[in-house]
Protein backbone atom coordinates (compact mmCIF):
# COMPACT_ATOMS: atom_id res chain seq x y z
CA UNK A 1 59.29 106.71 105.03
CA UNK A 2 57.21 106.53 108.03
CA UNK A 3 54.08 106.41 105.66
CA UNK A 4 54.96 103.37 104.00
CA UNK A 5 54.74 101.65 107.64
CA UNK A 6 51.16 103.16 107.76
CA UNK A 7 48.08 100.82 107.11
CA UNK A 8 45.50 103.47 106.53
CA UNK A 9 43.28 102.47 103.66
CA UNK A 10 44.15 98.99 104.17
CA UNK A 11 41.77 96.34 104.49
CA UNK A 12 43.11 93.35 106.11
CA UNK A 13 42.10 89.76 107.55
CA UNK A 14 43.97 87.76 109.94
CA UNK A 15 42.55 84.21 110.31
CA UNK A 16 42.48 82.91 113.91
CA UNK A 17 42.15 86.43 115.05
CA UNK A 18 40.73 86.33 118.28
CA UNK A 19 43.89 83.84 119.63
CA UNK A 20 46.63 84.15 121.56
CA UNK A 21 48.53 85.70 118.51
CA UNK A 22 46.13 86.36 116.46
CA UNK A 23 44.31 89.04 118.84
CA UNK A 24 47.70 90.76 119.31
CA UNK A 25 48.72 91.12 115.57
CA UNK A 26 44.76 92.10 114.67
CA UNK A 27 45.20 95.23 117.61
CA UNK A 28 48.24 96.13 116.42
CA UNK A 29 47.22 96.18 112.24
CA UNK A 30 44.06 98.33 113.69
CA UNK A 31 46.27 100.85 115.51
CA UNK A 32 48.48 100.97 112.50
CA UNK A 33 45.56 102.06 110.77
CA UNK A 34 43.91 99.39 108.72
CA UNK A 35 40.38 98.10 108.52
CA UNK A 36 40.65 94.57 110.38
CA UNK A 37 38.72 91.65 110.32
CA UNK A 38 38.89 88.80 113.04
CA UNK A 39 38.16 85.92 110.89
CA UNK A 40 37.61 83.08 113.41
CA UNK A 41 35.48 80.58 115.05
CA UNK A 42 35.16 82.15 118.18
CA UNK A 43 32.56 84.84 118.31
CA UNK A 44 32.73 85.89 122.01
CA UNK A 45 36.02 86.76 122.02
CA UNK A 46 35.40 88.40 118.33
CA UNK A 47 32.82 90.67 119.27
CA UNK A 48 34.89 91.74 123.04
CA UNK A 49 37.55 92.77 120.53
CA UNK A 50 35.95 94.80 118.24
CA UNK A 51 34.63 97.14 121.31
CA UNK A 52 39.06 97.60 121.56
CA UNK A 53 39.61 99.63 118.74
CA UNK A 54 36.85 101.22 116.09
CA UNK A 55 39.50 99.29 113.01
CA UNK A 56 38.15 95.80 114.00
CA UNK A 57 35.20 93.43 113.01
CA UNK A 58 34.79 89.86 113.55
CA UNK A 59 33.71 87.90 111.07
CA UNK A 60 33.19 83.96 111.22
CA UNK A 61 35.72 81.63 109.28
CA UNK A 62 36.54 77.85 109.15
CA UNK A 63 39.13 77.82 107.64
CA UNK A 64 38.59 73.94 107.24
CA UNK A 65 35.82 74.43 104.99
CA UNK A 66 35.87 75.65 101.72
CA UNK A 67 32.39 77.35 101.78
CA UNK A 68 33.07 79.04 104.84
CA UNK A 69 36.03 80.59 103.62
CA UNK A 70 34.48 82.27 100.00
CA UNK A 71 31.77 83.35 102.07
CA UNK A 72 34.20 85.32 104.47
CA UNK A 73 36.47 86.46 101.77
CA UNK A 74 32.97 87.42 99.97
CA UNK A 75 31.48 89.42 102.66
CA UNK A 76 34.13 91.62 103.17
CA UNK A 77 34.48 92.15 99.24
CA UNK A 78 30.56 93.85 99.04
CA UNK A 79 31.81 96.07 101.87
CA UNK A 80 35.07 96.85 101.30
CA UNK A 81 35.68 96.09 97.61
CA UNK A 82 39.34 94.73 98.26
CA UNK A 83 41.65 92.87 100.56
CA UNK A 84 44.59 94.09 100.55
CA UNK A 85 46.26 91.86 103.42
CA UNK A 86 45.56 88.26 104.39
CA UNK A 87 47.67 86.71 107.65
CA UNK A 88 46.85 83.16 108.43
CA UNK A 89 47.54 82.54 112.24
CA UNK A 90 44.42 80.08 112.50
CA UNK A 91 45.71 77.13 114.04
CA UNK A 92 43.48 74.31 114.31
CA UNK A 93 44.19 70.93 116.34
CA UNK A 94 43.02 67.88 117.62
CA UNK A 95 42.70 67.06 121.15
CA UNK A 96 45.61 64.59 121.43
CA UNK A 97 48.09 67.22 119.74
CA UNK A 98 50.29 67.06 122.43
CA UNK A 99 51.24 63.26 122.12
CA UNK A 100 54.54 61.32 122.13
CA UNK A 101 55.67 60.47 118.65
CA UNK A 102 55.88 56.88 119.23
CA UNK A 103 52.02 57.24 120.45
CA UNK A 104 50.56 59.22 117.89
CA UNK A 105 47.64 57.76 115.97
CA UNK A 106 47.80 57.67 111.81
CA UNK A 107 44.59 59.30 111.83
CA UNK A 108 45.15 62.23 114.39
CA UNK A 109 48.12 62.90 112.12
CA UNK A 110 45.91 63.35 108.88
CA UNK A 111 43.53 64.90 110.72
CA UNK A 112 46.10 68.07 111.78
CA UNK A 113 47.60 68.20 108.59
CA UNK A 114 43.92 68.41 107.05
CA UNK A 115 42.96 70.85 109.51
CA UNK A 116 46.21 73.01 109.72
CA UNK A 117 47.92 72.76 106.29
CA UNK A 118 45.13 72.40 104.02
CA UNK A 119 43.24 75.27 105.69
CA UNK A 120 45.67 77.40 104.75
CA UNK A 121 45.87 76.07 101.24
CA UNK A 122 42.34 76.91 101.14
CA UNK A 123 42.55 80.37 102.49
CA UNK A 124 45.78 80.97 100.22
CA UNK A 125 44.11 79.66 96.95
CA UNK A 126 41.05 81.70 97.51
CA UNK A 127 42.40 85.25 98.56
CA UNK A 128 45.25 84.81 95.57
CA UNK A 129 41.92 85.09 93.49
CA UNK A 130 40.89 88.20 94.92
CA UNK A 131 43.87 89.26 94.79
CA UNK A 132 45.03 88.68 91.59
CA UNK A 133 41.56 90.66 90.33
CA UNK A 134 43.13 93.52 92.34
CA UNK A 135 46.48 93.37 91.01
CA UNK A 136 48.20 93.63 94.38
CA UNK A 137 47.73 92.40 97.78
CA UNK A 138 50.27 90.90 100.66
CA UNK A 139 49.87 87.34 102.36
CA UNK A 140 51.53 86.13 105.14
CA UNK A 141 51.49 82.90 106.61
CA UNK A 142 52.74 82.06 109.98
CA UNK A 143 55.29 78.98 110.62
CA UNK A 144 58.11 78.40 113.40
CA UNK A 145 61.52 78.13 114.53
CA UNK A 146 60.14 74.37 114.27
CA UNK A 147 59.30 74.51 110.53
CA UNK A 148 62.99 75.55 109.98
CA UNK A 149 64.83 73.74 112.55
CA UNK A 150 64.69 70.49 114.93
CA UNK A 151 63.43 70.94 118.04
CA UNK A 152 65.39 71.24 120.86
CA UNK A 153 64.07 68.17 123.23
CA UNK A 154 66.11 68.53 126.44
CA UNK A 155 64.29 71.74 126.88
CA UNK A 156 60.99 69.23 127.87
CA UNK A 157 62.38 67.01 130.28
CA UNK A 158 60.69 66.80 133.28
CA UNK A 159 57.34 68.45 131.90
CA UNK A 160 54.78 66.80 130.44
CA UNK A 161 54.99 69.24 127.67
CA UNK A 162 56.60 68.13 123.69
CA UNK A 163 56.09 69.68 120.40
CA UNK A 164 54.23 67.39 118.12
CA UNK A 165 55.76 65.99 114.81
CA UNK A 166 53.31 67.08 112.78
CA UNK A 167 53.62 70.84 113.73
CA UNK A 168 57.26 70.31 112.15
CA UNK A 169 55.73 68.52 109.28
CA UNK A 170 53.14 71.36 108.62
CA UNK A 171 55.18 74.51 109.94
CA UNK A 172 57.75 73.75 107.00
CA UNK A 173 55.31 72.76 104.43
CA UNK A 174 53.93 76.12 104.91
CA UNK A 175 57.28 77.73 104.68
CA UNK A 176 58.08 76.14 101.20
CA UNK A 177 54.22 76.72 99.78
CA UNK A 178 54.92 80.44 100.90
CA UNK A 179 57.36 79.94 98.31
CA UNK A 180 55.64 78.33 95.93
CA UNK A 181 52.92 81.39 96.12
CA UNK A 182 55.51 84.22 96.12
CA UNK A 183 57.06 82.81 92.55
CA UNK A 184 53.38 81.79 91.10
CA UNK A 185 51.75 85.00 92.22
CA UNK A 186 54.55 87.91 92.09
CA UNK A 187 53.70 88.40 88.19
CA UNK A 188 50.15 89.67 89.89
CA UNK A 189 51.35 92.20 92.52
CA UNK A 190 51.28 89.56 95.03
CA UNK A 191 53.63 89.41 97.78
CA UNK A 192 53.81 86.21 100.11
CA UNK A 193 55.81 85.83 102.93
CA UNK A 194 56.40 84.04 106.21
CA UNK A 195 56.79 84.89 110.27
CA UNK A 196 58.25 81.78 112.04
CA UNK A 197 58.13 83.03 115.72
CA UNK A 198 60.44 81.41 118.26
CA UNK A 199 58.35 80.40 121.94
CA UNK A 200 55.91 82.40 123.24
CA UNK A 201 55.79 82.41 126.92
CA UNK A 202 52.14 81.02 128.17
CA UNK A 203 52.15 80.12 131.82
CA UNK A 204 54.53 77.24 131.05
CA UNK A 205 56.18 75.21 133.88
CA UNK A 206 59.00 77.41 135.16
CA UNK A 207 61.28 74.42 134.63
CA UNK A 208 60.52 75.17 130.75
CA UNK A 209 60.92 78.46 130.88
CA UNK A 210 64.22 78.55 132.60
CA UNK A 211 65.78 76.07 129.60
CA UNK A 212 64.09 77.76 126.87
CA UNK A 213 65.37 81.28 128.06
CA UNK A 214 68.86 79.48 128.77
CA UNK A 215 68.88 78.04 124.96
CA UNK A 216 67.92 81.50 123.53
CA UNK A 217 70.99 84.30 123.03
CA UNK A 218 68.66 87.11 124.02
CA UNK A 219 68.00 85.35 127.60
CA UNK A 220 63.99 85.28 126.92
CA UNK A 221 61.24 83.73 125.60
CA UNK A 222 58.77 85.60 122.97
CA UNK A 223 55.92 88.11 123.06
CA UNK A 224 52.74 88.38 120.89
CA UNK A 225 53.91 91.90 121.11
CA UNK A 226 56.62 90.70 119.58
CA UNK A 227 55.42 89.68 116.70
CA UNK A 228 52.99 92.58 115.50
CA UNK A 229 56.06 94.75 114.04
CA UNK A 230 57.18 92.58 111.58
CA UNK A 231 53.75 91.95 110.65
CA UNK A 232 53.20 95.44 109.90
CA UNK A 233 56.18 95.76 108.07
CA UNK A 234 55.97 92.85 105.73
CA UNK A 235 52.06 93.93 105.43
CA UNK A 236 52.55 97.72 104.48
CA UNK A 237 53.99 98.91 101.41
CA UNK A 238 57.90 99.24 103.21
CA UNK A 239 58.23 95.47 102.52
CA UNK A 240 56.94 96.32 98.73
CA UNK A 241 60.62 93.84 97.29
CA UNK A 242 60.26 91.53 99.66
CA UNK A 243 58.42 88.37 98.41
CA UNK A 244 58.87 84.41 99.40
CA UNK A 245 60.96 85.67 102.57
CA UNK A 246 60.68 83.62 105.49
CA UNK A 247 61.04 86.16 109.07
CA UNK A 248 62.24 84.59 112.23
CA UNK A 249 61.58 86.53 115.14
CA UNK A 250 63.12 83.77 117.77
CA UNK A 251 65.43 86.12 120.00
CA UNK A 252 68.41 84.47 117.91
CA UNK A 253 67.20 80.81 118.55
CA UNK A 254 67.58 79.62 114.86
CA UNK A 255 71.57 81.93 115.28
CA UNK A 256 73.27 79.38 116.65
């Protein structure tokens, strides 16, 4: 059993890989043994992670941009032949993302959904392609308890901290177009599935923290450490029935 867990062989790409997640879950799919790719934006932070672990390589992807993205997906193909595992945890914003709903501007709310959504749309469309050649592969798309659920509001009074409507609006529509892929594709070998973590503690005001933790049955907020184990198991061939599932990993926030 233990060797279905085991990535070895595997080439994988997480999108948004050198961020606050995304650095965490590439580590841990190196350590498990696959051949990783940090597909972001950010080269600095790309190139101080591969020096971590022999298993990782950056490689630059805007996801935004269609060209971008066949040239990533590309690349890796002449050196590695496949892709056997695609995570999109890119998550691209505009500076006012953190605005009141009744303040929000029409075209900052396109301009996240164009960004966030449709990037992974693009990514999606283009690995399935790959990845239909190959007759197998695994995709997983990350959401949030927010994408299932309403947000909890009385958890931001007194900071000057909210979550954004259109991170509901796009955190579900990538839940049900996880679907949508893991019906269309499974005929292929394709798996799709979803992680919707719960909050992440990041330095937030302690005020926050104390509510959040409070509103949570396991009495704490999240981990990117957290996260990397399901990853790994709906990425390695242990998850090989498990298609169009959507994973919280919330401490039991979405329980109640």
């Amino acid at each position: 059993m233990t060797e279905k867990f085991s990535l070895k062989n595997k080439t994988a790409v997480v999108t948004g890989g050198a961020g606050f997640i995304g650095k965490t879950v590439s580590i841990g799919l190196a350590e498990a043994g696959a051949k990783v790719y940090i597909a972001d934006i950010d080269k600095n932070t790309g190139i101080k992670l591969e020096k971590q672990n022999k298993n990782l390589n950056w490689i630059e992807i805007d996801i935004t941009d269609l060209d971008s993205v066949k040239s990533c997906i590309n690349t890796i193909i002449k050196k590695d032949k496949k892709i056997d595992i695609w995570i999109n945890c890119a998550y691209p914003r505009t500076s006012d993302w953190i605005t009141k709903f009744e303040d929000i501007k029409y075209e900052s709310w396109k301009k996240n959904v164009e960004m966030h959504l449709n990037g992974h749309f693009l990514c999606c469309q283009q690995i399935a392609k790959q990845m239909k050649k190959q007759k197998s592969g695994s995709i997983i798309n990350f959401s949030s308890i927010y994408g299932v659920v309403g947000p909890d509001f009385s958890i931001y009074n007194g900071t000057n901290l909210t979550t954004p409507a259109a991170y509901s609006a796009i955190k579900g529509g990538i839940i049900t177009f996880t679907k949508y892929l893991a019906t269309y594709y499974a005929k292929y070998g394709i798996r799709a599935n979803v992680i919707c973590p719960g909050g992440l503690f990041d330095n937030q005001p302690k005020s926050f923290v104390k509510k959040y933790e409070e509103r949570t049955p396991m009495g704490r907020m999240g981990k990117p450490e957290d996260i990397v184990g399901p990853v790994i198991f709906l990425a390695s061939d242990a998850s090989s029935y498990i298609t169009g599932h959507v994973l919280m990993v919330d401490g039991g926030w979405t329980a109640w």
